[in-house]
PDB file of N, CA and C in Angstrom:
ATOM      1  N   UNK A   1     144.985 185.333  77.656  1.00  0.00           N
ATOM      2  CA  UNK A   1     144.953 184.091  78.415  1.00  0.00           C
ATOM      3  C   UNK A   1     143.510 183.581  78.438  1.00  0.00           C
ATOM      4  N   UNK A   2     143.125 182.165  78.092  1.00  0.00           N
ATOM      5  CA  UNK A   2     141.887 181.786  77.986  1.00  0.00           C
ATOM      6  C   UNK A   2     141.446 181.755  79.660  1.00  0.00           C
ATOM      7  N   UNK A   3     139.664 182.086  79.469  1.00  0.00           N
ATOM      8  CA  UNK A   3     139.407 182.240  80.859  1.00  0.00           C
ATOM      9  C   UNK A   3     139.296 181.086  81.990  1.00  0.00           C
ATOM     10  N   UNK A   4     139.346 180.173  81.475  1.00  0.00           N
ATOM     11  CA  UNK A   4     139.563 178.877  82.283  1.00  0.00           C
ATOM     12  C   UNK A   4     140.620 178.797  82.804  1.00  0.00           C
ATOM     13  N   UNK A   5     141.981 179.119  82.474  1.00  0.00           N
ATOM     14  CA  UNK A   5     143.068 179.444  83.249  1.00  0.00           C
ATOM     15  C   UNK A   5     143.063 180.844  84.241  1.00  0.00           C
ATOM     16  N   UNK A   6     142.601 181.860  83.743  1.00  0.00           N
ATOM     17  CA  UNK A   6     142.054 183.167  84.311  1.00  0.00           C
ATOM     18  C   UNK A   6     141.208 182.368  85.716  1.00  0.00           C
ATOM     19  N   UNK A   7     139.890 181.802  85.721  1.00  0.00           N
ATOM     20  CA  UNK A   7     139.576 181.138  86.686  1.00  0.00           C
ATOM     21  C   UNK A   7     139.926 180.356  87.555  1.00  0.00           C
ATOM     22  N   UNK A   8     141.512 179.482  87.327  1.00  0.00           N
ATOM     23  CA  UNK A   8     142.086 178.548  87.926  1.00  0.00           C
ATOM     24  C   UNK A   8     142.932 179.448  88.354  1.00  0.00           C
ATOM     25  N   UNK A   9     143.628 180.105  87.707  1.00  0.00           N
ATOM     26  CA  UNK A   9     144.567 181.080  88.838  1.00  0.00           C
ATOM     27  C   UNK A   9     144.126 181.543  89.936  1.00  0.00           C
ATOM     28  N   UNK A  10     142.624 182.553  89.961  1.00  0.00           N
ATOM     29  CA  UNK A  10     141.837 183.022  90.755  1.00  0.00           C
ATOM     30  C   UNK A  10     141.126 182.045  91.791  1.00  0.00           C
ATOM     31  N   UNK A  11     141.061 180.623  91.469  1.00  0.00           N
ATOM     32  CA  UNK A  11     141.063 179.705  92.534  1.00  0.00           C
ATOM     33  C   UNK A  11     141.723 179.785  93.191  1.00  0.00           C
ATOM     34  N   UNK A  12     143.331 179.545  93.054  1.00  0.00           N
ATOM     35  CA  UNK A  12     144.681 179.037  93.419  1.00  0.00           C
ATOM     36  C   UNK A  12     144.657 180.322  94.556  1.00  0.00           C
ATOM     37  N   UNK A  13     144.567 181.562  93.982  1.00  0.00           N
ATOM     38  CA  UNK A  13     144.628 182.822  95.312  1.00  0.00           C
ATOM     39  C   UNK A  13     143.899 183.060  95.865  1.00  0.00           C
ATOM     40  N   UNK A  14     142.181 182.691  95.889  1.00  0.00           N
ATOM     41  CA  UNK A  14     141.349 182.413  97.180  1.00  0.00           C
ATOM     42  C   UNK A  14     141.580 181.646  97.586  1.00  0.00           C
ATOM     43  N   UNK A  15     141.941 180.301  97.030  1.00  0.00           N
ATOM     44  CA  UNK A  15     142.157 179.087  97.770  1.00  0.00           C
ATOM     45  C   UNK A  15     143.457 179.551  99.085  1.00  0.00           C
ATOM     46  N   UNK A  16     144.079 180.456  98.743  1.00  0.00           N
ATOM     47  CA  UNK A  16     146.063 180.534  99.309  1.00  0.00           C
ATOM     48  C   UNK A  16     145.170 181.989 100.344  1.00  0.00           C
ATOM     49  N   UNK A  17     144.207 182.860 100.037  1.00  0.00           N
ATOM     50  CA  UNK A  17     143.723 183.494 100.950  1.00  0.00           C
ATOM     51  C   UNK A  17     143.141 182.837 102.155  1.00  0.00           C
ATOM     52  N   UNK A  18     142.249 181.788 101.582  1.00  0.00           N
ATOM     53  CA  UNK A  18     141.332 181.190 102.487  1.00  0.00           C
ATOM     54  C   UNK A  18     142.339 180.379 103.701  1.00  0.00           C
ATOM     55  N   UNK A  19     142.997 179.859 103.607  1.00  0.00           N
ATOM     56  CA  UNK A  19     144.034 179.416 103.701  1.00  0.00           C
ATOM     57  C   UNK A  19     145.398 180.231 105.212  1.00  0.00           C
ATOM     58  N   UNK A  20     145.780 180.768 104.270  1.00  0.00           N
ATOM     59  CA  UNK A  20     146.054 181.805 105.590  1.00  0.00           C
ATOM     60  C   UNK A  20     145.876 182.978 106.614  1.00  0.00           C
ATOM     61  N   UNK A  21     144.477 182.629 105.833  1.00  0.00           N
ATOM     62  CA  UNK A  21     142.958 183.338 107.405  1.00  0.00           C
ATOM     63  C   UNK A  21     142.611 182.126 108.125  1.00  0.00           C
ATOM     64  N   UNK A  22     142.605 180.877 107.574  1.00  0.00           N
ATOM     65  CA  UNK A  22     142.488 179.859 108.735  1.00  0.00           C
ATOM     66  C   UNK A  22     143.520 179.899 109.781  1.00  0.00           C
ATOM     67  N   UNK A  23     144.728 180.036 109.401  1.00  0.00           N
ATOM     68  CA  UNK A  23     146.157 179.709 109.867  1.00  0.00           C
ATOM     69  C   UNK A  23     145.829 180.971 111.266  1.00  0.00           C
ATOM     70  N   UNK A  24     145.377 182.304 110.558  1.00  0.00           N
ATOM     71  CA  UNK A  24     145.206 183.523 111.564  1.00  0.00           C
ATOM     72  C   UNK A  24     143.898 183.449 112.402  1.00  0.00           C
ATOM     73  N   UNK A  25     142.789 182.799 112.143  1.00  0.00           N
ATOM     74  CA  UNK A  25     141.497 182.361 113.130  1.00  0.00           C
ATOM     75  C   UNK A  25     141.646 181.806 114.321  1.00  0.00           C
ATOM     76  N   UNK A  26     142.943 181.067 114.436  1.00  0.00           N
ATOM     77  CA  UNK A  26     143.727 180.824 115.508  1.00  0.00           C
ATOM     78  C   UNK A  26     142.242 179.438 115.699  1.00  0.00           C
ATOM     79  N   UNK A  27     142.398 178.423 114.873  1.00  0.00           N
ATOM     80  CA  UNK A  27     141.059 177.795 115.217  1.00  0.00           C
ATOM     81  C   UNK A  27     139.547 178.187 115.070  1.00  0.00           C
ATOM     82  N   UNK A  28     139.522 178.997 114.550  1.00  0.00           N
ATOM     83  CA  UNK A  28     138.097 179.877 114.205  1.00  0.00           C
ATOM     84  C   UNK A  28     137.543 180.920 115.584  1.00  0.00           C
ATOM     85  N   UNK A  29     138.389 180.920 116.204  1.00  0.00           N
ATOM     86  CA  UNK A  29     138.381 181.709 117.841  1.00  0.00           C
ATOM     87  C   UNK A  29     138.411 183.338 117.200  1.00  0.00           C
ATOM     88  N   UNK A  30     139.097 184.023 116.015  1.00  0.00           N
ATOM     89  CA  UNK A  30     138.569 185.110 115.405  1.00  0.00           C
ATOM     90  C   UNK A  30     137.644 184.931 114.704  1.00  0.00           C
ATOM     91  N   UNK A  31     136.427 186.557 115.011  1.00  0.00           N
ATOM     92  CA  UNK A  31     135.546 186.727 113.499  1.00  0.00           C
ATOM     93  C   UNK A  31     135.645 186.294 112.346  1.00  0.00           C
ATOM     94  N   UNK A  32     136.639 187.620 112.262  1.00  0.00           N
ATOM     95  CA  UNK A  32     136.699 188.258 111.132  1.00  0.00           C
ATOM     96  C   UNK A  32     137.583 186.964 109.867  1.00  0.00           C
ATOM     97  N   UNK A  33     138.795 186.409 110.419  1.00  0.00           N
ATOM     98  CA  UNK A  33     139.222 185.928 110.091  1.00  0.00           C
ATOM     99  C   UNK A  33     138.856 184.357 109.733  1.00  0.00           C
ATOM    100  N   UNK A  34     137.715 184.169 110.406  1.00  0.00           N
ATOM    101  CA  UNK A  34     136.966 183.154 110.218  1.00  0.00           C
ATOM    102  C   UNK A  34     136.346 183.304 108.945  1.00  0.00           C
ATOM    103  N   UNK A  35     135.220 184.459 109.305  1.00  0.00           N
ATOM    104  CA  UNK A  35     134.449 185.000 108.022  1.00  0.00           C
ATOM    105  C   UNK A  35     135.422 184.864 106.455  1.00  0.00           C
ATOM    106  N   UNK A  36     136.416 185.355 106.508  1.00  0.00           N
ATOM    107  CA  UNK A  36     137.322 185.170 105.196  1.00  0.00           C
ATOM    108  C   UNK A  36     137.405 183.772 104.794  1.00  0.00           C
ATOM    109  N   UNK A  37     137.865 183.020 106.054  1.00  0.00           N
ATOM    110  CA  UNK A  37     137.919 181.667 105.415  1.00  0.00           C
ATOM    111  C   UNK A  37     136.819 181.022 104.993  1.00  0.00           C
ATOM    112  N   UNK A  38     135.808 181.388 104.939  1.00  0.00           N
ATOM    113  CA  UNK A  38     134.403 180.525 104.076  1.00  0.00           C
ATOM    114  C   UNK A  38     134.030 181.534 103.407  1.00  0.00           C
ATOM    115  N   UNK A  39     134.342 182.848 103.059  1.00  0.00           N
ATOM    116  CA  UNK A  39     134.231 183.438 101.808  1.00  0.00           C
ATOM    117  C   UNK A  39     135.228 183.047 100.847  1.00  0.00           C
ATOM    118  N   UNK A  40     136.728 183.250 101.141  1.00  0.00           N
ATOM    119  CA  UNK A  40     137.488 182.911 100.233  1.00  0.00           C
ATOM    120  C   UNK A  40     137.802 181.244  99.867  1.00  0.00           C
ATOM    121  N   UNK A  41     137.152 180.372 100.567  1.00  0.00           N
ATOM    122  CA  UNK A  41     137.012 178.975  99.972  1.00  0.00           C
ATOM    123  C   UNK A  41     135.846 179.046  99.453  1.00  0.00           C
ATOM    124  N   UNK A  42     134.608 179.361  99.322  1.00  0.00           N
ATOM    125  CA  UNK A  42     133.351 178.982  98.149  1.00  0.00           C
ATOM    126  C   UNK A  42     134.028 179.610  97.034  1.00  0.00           C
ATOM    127  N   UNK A  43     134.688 180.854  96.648  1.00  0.00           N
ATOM    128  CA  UNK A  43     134.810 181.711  95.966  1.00  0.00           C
ATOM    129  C   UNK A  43     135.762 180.822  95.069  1.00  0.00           C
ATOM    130  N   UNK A  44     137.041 179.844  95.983  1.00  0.00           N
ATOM    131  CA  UNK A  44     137.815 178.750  95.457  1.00  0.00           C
ATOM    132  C   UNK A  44     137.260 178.014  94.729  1.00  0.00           C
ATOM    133  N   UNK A  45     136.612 177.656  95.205  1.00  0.00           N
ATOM    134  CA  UNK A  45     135.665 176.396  94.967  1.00  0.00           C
ATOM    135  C   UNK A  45     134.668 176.742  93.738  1.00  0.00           C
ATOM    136  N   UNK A  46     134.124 177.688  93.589  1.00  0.00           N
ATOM    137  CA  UNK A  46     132.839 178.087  92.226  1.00  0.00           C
ATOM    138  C   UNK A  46     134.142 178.587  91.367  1.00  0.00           C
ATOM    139  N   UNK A  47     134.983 178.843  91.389  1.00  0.00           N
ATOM    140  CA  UNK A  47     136.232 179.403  90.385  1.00  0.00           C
ATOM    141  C   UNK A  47     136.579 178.401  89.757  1.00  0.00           C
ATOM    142  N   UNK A  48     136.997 177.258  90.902  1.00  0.00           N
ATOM    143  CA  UNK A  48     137.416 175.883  90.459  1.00  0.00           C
ATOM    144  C   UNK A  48     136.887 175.094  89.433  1.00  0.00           C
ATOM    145  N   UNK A  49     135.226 175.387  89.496  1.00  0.00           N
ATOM    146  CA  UNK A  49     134.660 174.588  89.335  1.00  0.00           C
ATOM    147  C   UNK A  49     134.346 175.389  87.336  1.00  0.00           C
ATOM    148  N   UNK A  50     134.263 176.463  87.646  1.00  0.00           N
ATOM    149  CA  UNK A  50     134.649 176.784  86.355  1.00  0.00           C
ATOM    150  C   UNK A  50     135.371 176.473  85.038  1.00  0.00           C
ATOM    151  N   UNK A  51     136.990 176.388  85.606  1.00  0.00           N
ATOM    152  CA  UNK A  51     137.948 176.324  85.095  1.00  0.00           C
ATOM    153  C   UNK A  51     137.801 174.532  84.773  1.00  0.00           C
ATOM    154  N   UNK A  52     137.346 173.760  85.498  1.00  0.00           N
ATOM    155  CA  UNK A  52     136.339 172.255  85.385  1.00  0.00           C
ATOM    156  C   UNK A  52     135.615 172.220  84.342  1.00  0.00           C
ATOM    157  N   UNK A  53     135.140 173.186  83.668  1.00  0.00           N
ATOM    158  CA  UNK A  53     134.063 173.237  82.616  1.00  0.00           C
ATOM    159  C   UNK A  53     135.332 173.046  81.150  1.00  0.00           C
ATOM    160  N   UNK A  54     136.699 172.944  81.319  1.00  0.00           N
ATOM    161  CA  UNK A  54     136.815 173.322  79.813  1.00  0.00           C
ATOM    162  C   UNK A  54     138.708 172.168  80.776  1.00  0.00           C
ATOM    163  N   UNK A  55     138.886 172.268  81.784  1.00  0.00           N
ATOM    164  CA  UNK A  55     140.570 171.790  81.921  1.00  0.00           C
ATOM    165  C   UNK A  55     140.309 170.010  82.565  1.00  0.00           C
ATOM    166  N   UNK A  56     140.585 168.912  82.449  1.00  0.00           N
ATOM    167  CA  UNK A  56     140.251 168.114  83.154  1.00  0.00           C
ATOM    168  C   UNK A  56     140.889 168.346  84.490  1.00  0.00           C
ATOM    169  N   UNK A  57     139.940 167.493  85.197  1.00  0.00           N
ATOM    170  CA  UNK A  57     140.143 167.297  86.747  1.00  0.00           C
ATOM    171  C   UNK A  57     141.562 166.962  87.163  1.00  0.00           C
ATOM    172  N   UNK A  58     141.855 166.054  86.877  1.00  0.00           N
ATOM    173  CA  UNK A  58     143.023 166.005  87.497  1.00  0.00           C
ATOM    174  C   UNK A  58     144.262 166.811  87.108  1.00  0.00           C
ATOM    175  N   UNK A  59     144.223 167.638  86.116  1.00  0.00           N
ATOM    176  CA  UNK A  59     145.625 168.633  85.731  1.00  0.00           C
ATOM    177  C   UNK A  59     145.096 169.774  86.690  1.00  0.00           C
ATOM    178  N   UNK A  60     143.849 169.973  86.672  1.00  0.00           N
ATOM    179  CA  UNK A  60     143.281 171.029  87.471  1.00  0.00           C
ATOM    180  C   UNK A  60     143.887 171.187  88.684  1.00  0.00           C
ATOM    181  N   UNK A  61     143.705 169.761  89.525  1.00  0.00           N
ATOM    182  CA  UNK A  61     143.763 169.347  90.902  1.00  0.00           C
ATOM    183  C   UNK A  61     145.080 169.738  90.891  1.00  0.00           C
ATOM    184  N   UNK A  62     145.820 169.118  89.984  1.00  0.00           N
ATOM    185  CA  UNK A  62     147.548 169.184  90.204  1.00  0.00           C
ATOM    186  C   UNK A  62     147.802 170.144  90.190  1.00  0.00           C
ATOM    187  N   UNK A  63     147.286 171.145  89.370  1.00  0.00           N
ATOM    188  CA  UNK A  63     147.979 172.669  89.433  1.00  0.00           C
ATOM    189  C   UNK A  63     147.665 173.726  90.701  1.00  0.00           C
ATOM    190  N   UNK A  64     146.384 173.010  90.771  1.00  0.00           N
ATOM    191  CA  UNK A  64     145.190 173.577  91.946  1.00  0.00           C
ATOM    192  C   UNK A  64     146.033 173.626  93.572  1.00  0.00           C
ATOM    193  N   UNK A  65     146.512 172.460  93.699  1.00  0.00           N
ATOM    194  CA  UNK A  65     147.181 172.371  95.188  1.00  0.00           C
ATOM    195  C   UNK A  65     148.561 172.349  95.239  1.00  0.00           C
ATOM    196  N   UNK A  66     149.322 171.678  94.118  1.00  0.00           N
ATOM    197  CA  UNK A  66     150.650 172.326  93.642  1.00  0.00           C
ATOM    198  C   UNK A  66     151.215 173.899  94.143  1.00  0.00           C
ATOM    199  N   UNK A  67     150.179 174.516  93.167  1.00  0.00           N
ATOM    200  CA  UNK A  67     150.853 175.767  93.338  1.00  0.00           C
ATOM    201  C   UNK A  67     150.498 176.608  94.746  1.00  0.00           C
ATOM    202  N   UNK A  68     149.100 175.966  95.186  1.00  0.00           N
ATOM    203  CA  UNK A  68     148.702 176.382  96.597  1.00  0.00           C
ATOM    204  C   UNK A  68     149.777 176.439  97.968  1.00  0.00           C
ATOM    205  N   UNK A  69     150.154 174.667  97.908  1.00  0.00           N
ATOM    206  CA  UNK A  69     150.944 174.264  98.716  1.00  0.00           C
ATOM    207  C   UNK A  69     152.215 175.110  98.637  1.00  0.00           C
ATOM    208  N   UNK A  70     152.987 175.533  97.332  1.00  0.00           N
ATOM    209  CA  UNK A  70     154.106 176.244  97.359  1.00  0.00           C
ATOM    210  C   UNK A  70     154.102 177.811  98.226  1.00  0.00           C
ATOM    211  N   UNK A  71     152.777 178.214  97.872  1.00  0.00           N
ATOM    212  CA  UNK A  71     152.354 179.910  98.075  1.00  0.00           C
ATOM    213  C   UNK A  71     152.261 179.578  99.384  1.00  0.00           C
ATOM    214  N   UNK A  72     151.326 178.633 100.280  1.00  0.00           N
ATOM    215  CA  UNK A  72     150.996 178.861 101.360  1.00  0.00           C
ATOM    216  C   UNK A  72     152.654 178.094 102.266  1.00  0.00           C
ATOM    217  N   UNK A  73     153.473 177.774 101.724  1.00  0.00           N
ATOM    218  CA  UNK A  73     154.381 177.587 102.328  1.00  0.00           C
ATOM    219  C   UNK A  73     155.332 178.592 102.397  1.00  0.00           C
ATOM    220  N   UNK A  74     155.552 179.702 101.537  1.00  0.00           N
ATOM    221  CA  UNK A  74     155.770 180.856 101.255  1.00  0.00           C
ATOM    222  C   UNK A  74     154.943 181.331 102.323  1.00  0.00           C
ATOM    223  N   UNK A  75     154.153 181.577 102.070  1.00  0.00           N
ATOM    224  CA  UNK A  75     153.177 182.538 103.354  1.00  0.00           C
ATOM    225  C   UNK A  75     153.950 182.276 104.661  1.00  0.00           C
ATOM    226  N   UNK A  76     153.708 180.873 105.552  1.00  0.00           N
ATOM    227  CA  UNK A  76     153.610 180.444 106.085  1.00  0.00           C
ATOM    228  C   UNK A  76     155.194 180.962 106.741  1.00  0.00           C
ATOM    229  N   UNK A  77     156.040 180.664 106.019  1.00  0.00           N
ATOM    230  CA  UNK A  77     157.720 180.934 106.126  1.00  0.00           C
ATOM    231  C   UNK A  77     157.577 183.178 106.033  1.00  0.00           C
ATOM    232  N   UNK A  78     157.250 183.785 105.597  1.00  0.00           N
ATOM    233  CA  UNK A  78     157.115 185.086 105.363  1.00  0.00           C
ATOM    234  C   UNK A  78     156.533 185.620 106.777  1.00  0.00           C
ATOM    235  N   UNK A  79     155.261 185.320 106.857  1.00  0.00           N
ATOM    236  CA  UNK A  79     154.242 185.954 107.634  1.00  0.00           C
ATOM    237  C   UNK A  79     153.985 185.168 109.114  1.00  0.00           C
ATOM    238  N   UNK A  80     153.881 183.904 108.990  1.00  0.00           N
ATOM    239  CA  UNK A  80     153.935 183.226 110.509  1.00  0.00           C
ATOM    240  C   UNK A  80     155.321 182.779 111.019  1.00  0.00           C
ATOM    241  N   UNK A  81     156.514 183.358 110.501  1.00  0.00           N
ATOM    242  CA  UNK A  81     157.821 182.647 110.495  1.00  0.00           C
ATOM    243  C   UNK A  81     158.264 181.023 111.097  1.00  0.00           C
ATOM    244  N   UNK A  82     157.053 180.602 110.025  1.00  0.00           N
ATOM    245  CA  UNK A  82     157.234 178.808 109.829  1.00  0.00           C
ATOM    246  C   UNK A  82     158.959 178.447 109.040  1.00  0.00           C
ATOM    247  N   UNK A  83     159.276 177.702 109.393  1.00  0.00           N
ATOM    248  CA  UNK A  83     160.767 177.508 109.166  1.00  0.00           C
ATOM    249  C   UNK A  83     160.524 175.966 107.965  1.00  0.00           C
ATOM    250  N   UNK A  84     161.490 176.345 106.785  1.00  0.00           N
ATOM    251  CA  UNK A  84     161.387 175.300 105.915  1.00  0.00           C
ATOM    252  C   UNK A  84     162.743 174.779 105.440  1.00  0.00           C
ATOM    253  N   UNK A  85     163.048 173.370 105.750  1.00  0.00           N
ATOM    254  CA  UNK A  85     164.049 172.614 105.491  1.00  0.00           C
ATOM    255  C   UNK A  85     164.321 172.483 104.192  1.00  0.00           C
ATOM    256  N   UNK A  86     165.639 171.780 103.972  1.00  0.00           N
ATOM    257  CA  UNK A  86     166.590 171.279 102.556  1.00  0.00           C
ATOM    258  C   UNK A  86     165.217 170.540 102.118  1.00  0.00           C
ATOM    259  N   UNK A  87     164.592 169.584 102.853  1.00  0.00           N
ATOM    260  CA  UNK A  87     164.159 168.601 102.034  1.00  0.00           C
ATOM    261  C   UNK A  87     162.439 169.153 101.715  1.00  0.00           C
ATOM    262  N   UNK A  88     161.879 170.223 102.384  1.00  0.00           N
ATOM    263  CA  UNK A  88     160.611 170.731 101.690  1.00  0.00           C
ATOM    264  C   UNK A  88     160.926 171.567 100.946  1.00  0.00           C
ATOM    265  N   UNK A  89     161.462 172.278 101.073  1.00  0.00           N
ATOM    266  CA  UNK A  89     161.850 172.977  99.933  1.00  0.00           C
ATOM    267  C   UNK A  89     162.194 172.237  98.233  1.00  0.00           C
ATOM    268  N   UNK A  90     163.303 171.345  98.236  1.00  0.00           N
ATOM    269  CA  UNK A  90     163.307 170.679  97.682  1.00  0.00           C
ATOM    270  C   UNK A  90     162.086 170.111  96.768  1.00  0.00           C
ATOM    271  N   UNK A  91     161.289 169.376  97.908  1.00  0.00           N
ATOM    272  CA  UNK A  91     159.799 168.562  97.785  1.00  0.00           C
ATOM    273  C   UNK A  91     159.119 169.249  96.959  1.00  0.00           C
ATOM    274  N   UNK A  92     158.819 171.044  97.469  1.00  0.00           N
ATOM    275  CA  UNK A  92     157.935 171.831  96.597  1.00  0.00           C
ATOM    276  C   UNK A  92     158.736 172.102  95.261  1.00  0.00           C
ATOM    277  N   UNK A  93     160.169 171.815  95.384  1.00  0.00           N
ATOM    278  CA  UNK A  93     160.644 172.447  93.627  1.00  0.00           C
ATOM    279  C   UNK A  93     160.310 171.243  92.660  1.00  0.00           C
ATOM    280  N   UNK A  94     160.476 170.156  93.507  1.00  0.00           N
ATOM    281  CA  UNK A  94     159.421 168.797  92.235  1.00  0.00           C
ATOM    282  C   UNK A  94     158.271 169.215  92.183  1.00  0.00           C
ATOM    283  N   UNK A  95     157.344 169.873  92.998  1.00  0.00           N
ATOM    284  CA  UNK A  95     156.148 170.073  92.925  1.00  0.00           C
ATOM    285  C   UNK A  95     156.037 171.017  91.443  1.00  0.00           C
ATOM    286  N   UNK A  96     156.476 171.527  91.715  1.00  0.00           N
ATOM    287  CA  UNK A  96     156.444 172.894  90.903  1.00  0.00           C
ATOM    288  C   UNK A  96     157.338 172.307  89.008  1.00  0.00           C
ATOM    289  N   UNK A  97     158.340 171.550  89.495  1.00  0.00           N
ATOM    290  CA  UNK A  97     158.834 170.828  88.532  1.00  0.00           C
ATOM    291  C   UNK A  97     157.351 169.636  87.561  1.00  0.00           C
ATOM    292  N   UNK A  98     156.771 169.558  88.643  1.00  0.00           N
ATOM    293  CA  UNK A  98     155.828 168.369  87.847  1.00  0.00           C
ATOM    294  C   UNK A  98     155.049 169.257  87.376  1.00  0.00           C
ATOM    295  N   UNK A  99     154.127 170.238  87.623  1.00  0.00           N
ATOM    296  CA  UNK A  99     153.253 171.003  87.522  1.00  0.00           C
ATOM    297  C   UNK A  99     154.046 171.860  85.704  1.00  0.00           C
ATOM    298  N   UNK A 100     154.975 172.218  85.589  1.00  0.00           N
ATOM    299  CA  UNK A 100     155.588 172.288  84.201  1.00  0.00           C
ATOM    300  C   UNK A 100     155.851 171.182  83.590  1.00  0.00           C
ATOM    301  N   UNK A 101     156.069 169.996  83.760  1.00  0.00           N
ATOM    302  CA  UNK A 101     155.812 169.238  83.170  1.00  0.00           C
ATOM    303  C   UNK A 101     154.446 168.653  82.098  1.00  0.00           C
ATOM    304  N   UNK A 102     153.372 168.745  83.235  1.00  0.00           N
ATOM    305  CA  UNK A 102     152.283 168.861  83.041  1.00  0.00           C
ATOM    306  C   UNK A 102     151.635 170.093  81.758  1.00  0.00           C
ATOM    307  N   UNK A 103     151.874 171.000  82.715  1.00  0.00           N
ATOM    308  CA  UNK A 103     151.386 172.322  80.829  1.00  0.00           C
ATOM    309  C   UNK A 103     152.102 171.744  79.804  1.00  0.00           C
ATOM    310  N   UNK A 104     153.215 171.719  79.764  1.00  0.00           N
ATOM    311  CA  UNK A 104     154.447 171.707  78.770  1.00  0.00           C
ATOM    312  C   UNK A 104     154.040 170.461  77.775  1.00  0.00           C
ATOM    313  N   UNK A 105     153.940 169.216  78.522  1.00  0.00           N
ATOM    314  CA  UNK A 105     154.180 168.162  77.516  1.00  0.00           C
ATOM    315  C   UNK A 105     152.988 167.345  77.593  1.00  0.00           C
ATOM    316  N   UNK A 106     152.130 167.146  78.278  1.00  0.00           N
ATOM    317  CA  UNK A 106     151.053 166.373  78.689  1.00  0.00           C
ATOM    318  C   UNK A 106     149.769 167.115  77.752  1.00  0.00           C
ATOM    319  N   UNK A 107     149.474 165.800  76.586  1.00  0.00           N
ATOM    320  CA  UNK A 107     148.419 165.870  75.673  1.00  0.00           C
ATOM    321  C   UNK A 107     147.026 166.136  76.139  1.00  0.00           C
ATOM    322  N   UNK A 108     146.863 165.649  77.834  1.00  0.00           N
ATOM    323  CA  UNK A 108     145.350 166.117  78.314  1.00  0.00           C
ATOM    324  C   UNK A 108     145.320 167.608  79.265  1.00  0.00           C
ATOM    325  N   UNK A 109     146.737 168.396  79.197  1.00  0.00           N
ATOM    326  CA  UNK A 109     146.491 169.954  79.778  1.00  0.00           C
ATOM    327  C   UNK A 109     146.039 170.847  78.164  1.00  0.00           C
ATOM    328  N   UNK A 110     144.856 171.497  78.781  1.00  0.00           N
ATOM    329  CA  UNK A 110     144.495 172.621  77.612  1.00  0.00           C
ATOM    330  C   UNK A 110     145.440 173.641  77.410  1.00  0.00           C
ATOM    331  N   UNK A 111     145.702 174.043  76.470  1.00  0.00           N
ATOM    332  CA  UNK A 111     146.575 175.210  76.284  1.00  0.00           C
ATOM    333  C   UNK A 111     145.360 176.295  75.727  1.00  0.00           C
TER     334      UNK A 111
END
């Protein structure tokens, strides 16, 4: 797997770490859990910015919060027992539907 995708994946799961240590900081009112969330977002963010060096921005972005939004709604439904309807659910399977679209057929995603 070329490393620009290697780097965008590794965004996508600090980004989905950072993410649901905010959710647990309870507002930044924990340490520890604070501390994670601005380690695991720079770590997002310089990964991101990597995978920027070789994928354009906007397939990036799309895949970048696409697949975030799905995981951390997953999380969210798993671990904080957030409850998800016909129609988000739904919402995220276009998400996820566009996001293959995108690799698959779209002349400006790198393979």
């Amino acid at each position: 797997m070329p490393a620009h995708y290697i780097a965008l994946i590794f965004a996508i799961i600090t980004e989905t770490i950072g993410t649901t240590a905010l959710q647990a900081s309870e507002q930044f009112s924990k340490f520890w859990p604070s501390v994670i969330v601005v380690v695991a977002y720079a770590a997002s963010f310089y990964l991101m910015a990597l995978a920027l060096k070789i994928i354009p921005v906007g397939i990036a972005y799309a895949i970048w919060s696409g697949l975030g939004i799905v995981f951390i709604a997953m999380i969210g439904y798993g671990v904080f027992g957030q409850k998800l309807d016909f129609a988000a659910i739904f919402g995220m399977g276009m998400i996820l539907a566009g996001i293959l679209v995108i690799h698959l057929f779209s002349a400006t995603s790198t393979h």
